[in-house]
C-alpha atoms as a PDB file:
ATOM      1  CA  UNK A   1       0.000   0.000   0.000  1.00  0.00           C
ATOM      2  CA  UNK A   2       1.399   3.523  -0.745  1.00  0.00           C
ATOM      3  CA  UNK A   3      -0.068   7.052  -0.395  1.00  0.00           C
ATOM      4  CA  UNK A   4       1.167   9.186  -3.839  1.00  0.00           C
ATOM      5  CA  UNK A   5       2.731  12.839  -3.119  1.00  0.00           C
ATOM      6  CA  UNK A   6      -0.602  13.927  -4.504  1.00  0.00           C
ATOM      7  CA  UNK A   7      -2.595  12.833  -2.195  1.00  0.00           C
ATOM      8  CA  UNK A   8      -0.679  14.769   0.679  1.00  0.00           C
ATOM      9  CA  UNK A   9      -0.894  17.721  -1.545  1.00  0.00           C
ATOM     10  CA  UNK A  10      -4.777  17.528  -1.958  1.00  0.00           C
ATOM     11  CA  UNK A  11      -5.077  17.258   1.344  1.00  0.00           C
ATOM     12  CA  UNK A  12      -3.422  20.040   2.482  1.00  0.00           C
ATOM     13  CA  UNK A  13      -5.000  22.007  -0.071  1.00  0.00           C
ATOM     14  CA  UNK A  14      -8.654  20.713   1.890  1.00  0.00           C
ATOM     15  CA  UNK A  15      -7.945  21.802   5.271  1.00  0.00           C
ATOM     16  CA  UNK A  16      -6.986  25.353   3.754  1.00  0.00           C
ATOM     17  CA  UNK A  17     -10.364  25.344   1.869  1.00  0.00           C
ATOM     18  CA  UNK A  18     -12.077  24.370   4.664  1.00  0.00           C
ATOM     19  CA  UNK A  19     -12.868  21.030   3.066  1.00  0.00           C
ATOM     20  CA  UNK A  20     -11.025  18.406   5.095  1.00  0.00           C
ATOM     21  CA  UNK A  21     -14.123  16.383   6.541  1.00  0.00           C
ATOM     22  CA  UNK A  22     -15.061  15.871   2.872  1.00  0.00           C
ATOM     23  CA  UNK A  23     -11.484  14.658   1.930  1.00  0.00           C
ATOM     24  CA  UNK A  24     -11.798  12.401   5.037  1.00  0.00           C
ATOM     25  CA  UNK A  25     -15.142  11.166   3.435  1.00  0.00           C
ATOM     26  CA  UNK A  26     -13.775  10.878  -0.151  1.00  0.00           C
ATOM     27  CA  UNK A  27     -10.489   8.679   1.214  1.00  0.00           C
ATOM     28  CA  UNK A  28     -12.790   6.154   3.098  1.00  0.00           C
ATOM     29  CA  UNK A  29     -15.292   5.386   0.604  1.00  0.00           C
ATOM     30  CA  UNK A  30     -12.869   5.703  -2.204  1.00  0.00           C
ATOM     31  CA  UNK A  31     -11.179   2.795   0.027  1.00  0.00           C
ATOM     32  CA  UNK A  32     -14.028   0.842   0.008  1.00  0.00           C
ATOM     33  CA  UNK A  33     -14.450   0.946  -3.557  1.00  0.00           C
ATOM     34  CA  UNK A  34     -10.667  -0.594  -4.431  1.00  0.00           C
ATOM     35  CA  UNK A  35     -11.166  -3.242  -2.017  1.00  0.00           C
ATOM     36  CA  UNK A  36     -14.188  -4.547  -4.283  1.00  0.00           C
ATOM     37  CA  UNK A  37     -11.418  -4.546  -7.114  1.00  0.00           C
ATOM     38  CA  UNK A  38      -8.913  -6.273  -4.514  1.00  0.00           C
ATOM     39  CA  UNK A  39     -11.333  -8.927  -3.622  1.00  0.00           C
ATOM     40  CA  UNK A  40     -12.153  -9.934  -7.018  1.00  0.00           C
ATOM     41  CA  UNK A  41      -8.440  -9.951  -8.471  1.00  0.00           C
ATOM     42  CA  UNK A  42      -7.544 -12.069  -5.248  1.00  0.00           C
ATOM     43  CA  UNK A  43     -10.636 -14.489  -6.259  1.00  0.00           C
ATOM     44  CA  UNK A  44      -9.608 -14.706  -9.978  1.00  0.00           C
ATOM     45  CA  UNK A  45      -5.876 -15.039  -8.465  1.00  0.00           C
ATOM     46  CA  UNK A  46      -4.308 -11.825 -10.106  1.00  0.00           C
ATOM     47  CA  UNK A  47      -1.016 -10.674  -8.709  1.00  0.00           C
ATOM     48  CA  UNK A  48      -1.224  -7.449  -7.369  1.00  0.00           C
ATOM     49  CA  UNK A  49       1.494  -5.673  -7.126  1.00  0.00           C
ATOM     50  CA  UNK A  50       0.382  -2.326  -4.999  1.00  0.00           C
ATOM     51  CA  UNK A  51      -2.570  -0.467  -3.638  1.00  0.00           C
ATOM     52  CA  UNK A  52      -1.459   3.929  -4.505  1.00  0.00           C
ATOM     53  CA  UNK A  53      -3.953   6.284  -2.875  1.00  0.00           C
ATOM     54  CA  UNK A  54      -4.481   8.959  -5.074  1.00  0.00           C
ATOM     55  CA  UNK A  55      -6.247  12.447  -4.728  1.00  0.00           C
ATOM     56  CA  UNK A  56      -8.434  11.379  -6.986  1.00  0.00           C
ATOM     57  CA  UNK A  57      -9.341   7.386  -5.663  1.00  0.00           C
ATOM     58  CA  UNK A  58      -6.792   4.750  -5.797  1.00  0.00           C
ATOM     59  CA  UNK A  59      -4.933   2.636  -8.059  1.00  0.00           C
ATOM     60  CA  UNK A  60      -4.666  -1.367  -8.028  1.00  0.00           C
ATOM     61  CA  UNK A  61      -1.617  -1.872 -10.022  1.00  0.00           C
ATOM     62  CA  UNK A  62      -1.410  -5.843 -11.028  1.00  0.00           C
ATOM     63  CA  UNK A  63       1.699  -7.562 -11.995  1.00  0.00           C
ATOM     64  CA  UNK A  64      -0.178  -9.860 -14.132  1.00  0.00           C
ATOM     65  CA  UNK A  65      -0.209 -10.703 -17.804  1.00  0.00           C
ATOM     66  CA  UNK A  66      -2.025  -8.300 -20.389  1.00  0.00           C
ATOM     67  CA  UNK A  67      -3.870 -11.614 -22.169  1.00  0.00           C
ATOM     68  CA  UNK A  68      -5.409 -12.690 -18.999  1.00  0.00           C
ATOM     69  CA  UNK A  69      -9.081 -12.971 -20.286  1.00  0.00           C
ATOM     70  CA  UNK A  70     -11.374  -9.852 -20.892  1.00  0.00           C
ATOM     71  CA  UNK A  71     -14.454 -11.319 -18.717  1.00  0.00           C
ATOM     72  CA  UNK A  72     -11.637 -11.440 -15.886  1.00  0.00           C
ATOM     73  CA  UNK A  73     -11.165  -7.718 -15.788  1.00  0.00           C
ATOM     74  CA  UNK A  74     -14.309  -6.710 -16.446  1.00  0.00           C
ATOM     75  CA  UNK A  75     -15.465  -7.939 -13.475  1.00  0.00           C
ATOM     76  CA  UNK A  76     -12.340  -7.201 -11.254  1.00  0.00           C
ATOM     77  CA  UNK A  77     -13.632  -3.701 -12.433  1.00  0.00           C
ATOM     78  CA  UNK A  78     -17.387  -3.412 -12.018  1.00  0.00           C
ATOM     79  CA  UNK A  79     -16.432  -5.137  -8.188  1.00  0.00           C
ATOM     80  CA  UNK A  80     -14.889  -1.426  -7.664  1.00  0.00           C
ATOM     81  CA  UNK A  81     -18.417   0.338  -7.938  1.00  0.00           C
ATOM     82  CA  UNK A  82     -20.348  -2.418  -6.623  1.00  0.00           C
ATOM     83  CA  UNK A  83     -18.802  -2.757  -3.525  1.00  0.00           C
ATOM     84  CA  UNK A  84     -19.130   0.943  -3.206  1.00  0.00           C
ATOM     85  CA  UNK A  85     -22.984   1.284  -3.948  1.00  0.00           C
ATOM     86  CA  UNK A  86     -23.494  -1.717  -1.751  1.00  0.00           C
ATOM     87  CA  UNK A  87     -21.644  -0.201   1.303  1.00  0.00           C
ATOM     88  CA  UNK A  88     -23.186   3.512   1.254  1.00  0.00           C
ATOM     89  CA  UNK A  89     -26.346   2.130   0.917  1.00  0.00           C
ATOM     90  CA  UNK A  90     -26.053   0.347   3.637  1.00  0.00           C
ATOM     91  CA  UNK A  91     -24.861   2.533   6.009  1.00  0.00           C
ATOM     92  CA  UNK A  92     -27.135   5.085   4.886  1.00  0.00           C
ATOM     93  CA  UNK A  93     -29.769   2.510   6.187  1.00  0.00           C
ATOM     94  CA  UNK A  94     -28.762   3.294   9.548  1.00  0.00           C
ATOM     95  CA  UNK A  95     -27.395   6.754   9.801  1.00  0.00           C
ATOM     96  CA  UNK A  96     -28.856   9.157   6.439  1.00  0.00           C
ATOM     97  CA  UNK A  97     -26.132  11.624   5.191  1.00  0.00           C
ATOM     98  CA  UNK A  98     -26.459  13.442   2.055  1.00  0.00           C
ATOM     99  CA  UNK A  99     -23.088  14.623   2.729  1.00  0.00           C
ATOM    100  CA  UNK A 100     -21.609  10.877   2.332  1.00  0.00           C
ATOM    101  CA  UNK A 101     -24.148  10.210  -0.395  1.00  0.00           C
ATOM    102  CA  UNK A 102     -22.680  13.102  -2.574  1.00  0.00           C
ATOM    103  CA  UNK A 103     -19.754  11.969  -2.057  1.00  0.00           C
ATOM    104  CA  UNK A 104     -20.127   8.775  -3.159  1.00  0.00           C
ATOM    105  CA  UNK A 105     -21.989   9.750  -5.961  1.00  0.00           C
ATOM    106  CA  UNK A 106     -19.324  12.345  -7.159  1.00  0.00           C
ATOM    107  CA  UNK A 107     -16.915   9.453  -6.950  1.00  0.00           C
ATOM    108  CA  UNK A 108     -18.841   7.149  -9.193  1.00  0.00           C
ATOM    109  CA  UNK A 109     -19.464   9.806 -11.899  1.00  0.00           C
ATOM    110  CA  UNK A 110     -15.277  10.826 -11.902  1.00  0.00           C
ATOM    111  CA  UNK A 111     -14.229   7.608 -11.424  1.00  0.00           C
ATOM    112  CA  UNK A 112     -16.503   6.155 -14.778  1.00  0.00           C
ATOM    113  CA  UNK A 113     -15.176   9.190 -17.092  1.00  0.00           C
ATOM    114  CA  UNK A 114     -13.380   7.947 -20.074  1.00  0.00           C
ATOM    115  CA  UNK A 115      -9.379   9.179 -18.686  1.00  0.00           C
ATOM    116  CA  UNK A 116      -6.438   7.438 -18.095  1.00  0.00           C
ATOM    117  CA  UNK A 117      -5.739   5.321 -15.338  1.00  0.00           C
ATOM    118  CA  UNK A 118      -9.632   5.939 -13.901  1.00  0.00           C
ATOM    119  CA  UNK A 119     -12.299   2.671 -14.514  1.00  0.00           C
ATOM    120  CA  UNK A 120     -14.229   4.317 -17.044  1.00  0.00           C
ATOM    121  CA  UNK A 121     -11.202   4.292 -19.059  1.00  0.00           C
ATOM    122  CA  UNK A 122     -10.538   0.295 -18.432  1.00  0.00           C
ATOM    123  CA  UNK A 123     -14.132  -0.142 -19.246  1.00  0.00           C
ATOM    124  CA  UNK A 124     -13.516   1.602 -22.604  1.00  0.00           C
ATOM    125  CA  UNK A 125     -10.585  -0.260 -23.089  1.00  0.00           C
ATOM    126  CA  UNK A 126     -11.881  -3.796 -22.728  1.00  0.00           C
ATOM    127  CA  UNK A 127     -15.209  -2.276 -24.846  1.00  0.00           C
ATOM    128  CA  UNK A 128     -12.896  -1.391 -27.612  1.00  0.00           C
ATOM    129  CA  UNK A 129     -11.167  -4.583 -27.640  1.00  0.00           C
ATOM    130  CA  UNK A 130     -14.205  -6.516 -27.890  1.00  0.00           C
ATOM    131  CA  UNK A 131     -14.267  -4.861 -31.099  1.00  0.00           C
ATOM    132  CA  UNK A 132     -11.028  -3.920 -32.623  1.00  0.00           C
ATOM    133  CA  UNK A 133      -7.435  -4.824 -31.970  1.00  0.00           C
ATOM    134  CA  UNK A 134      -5.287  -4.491 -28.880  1.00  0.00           C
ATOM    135  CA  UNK A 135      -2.808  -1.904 -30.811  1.00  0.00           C
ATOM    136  CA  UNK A 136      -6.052   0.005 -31.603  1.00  0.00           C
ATOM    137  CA  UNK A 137      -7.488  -0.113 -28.499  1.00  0.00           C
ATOM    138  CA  UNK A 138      -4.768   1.173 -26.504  1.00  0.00           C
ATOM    139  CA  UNK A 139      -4.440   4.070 -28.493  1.00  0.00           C
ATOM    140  CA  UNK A 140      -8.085   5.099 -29.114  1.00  0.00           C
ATOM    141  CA  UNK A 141      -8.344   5.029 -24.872  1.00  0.00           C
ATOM    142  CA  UNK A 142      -5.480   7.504 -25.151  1.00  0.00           C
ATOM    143  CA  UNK A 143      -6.679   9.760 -27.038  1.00  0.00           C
ATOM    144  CA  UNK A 144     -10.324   9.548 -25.917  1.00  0.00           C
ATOM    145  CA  UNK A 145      -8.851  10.168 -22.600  1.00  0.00           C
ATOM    146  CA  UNK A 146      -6.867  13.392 -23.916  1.00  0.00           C
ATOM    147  CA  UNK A 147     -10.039  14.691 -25.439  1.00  0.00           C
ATOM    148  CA  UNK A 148     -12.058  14.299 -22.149  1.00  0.00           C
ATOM    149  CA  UNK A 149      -9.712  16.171 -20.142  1.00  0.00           C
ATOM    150  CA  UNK A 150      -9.418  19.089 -22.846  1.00  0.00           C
ATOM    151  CA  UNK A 151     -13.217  18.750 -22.622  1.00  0.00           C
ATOM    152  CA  UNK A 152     -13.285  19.245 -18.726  1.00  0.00           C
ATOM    153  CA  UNK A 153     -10.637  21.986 -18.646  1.00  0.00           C
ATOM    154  CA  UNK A 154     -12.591  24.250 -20.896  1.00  0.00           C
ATOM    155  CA  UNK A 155     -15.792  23.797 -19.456  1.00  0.00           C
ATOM    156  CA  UNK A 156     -15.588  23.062 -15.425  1.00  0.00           C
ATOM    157  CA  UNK A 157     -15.637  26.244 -13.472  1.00  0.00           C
ATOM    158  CA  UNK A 158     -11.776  26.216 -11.911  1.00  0.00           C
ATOM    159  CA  UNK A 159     -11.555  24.983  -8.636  1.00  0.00           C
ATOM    160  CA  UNK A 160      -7.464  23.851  -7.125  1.00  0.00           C
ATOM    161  CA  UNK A 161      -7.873  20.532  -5.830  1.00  0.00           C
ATOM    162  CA  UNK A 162      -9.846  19.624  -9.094  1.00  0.00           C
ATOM    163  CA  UNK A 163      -7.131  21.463 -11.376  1.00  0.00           C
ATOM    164  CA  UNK A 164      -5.024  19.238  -9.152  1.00  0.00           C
ATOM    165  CA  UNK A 165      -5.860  16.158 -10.125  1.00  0.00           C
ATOM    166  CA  UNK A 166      -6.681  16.785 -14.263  1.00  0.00           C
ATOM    167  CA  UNK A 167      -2.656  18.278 -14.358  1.00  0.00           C
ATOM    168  CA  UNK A 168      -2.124  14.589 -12.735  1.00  0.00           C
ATOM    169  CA  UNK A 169      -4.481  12.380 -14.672  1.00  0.00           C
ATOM    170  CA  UNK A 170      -2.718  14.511 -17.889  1.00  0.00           C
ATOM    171  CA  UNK A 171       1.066  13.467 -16.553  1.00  0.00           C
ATOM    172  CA  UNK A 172      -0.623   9.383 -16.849  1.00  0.00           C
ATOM    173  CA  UNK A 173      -2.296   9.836 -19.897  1.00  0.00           C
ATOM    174  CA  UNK A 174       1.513  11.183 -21.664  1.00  0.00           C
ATOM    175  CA  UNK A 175       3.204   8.208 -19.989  1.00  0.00           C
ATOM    176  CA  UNK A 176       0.756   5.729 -21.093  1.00  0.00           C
ATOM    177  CA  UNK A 177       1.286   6.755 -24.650  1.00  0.00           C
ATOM    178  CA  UNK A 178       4.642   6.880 -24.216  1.00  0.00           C
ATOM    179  CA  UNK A 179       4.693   3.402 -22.814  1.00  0.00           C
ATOM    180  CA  UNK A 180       2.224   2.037 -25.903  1.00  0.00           C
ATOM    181  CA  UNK A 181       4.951   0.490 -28.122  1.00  0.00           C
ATOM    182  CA  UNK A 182       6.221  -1.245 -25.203  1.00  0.00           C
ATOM    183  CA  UNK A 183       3.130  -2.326 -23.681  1.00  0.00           C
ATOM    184  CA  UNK A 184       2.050  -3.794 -27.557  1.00  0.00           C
ATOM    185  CA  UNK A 185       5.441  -5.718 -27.829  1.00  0.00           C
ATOM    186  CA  UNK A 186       4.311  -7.018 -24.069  1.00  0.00           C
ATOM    187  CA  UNK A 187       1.108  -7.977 -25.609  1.00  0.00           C
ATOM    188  CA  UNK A 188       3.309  -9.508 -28.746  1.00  0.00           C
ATOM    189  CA  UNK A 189       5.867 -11.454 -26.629  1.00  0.00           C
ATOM    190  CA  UNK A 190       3.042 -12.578 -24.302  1.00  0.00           C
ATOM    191  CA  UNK A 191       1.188 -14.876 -27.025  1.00  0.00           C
ATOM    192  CA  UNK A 192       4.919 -15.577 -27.939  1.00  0.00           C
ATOM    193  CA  UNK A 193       6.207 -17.074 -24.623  1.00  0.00           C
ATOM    194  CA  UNK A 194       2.793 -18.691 -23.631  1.00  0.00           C
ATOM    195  CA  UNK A 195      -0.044 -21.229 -24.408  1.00  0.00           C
ATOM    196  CA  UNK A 196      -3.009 -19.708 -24.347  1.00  0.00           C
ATOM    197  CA  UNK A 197      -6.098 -21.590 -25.019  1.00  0.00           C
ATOM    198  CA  UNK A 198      -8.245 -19.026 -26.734  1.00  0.00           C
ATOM    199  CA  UNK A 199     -11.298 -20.465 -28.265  1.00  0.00           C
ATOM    200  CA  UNK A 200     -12.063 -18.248 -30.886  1.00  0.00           C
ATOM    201  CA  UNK A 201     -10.316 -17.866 -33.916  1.00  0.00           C
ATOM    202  CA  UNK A 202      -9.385 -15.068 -36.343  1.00  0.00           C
ATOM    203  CA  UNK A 203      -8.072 -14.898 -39.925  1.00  0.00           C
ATOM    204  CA  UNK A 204      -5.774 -11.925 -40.535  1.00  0.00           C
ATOM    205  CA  UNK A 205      -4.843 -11.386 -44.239  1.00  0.00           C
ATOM    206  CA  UNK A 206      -1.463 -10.516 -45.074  1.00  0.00           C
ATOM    207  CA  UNK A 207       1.480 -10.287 -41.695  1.00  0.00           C
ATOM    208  CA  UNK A 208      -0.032  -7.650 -39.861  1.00  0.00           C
ATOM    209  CA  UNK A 209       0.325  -8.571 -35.737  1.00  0.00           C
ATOM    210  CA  UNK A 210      -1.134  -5.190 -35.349  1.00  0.00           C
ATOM    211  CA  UNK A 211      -4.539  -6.831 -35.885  1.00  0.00           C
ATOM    212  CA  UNK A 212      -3.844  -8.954 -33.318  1.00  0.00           C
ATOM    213  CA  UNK A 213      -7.080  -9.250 -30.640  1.00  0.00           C
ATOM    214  CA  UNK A 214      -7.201 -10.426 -26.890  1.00  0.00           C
ATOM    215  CA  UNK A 215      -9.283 -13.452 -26.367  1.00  0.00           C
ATOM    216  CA  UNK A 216      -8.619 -14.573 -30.177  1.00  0.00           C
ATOM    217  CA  UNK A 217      -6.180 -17.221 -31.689  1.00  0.00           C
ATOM    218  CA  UNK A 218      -4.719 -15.690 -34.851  1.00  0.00           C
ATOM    219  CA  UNK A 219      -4.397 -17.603 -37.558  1.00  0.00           C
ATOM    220  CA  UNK A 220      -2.503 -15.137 -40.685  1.00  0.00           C
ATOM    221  CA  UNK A 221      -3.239 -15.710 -44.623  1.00  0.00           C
ATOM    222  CA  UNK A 222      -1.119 -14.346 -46.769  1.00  0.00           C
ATOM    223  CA  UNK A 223       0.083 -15.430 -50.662  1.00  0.00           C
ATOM    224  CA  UNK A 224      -2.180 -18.811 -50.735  1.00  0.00           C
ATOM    225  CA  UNK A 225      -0.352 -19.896 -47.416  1.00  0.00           C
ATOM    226  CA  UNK A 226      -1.925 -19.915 -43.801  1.00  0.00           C
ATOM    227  CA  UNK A 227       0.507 -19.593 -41.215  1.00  0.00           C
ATOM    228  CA  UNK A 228       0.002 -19.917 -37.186  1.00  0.00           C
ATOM    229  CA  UNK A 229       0.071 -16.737 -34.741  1.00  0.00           C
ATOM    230  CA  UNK A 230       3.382 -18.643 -33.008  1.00  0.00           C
ATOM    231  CA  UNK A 231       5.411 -18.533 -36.611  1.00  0.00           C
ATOM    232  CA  UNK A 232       4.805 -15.328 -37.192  1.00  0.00           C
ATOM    233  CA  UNK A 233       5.845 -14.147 -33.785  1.00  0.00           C
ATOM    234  CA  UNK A 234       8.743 -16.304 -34.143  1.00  0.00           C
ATOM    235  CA  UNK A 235      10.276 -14.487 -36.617  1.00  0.00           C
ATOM    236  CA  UNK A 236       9.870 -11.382 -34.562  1.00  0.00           C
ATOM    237  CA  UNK A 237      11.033 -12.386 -31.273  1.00  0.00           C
ATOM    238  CA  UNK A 238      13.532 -15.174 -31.796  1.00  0.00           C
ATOM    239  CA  UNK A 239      16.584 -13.681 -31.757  1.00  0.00           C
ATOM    240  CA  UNK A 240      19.006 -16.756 -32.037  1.00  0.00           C
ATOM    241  CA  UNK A 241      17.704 -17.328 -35.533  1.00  0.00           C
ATOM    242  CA  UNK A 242      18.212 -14.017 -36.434  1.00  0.00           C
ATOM    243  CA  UNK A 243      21.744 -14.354 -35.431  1.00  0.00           C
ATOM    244  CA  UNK A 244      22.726 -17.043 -37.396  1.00  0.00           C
END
């Protein structure tokens, strides 16, 4: 478990503004809401690597394998939310609070917006890859997440703690896309290394890998001649046959 510089920032900023009780509020239900994220990684047997407490929520970083299946993580991420709605409403069964309701609502609605690292960008994420490539994916969340802060910083009435945590969620979103070709030759050397037992099947004309889907076995056509997702990886990631 660590607490990010951030957070100790935005919190200092809150007892200044008077708002400290309400940072208090945000911390323990935004709490709450990772461990329903912890629970169900811990179920499904993810390795998680750390728990960062973040102005904005927290962070459940996993040391896990990107090609871990897509039902996996979408429910390791609706847990978050879940857990959440099922815990306010619960305790505002015995003690009302529209201050903690607010709260809890305001976290919901951030949390789900489409930016970089926040769930609503991991739920666009494993949308998009439903649909279109991993490559693709990853960069469409980018720069869907770029567009929604632009959005937010030209329409959202300035407030510090709030201005706070966009110039933070902006610093992510840059080293995400900075970390994309790496993260795709993760994805790449993955399906290399391992056996995965994918049950559907996809036909990729010509030697593109940058068509490459989670959840699919690849199968690549190209000139009359079919060739298996392993030998064309082969030739990209074994280097002793390149040396000779």
């Amino acid at each position: 478990f660590k607490i990010h510089l951030f957070y100790y920032v935005a919190a200092f900023v809150s007892v200044f503004t008077g708002n400290f009780k309400g940072f208090l509020i945000f911390t323990v239900i935004t709490l709450i809401h990772e461990c329903g994220h912890v629970g169900a990684a811990l179920y499904y047997k993810w390795k998680i690597e750390k728990v960062v407490l973040l102005p904005f929520g927290a962070l459940t970083l996993f040391h896990e394998k990107i090609n871990r299946p897509l039902r996996e993580e979408f429910i390791i991420l609706i847990m978050g939310p879940l857990v959440q709605i099922a815990f306010v409403y619960l305790y505002l069964q015995f003690d009302y609070n529209e201050f903690v309701l607010n709260y809890s609502n305001l976290i919901l609605f951030f949390n789900l917006l489409p930016i970089y690292p926040l769930d609503g960008s991991k739920l666009l994420n494993i949308f998009l890859n439903k649909i279109t490539s991993f490559k693709r994916s990853h960069l469409l969340t980018i720069y869907i997440s770029l567009l929604t802060v632009a959005f937010l910083l030209l329409n959202v009435k300035f407030n510090l703690i709030f201005t706070l945590i966009l110039f933070f969620v902006i610093i992510k979103v840059i080293d995400e896309y900075k970390n994309h070709d790496s993260l795709f030759n993760k994805f790449l050397l993955e399906r290399y290394t391992n056996n995965f037992n994918f049950k559907k099947r996809k036909i990729i004309k010509g030697r593109k890998v940058s068509k490459m889907k989670r959840d699919y076995q690849h199968i690549f056509y190209n000139e009359g001649k079919y060739t298996t997702e392993k030998e064309i990886l082969r030739k990209r990631f074994d280097f002793t046959r390149k040396m000779w």
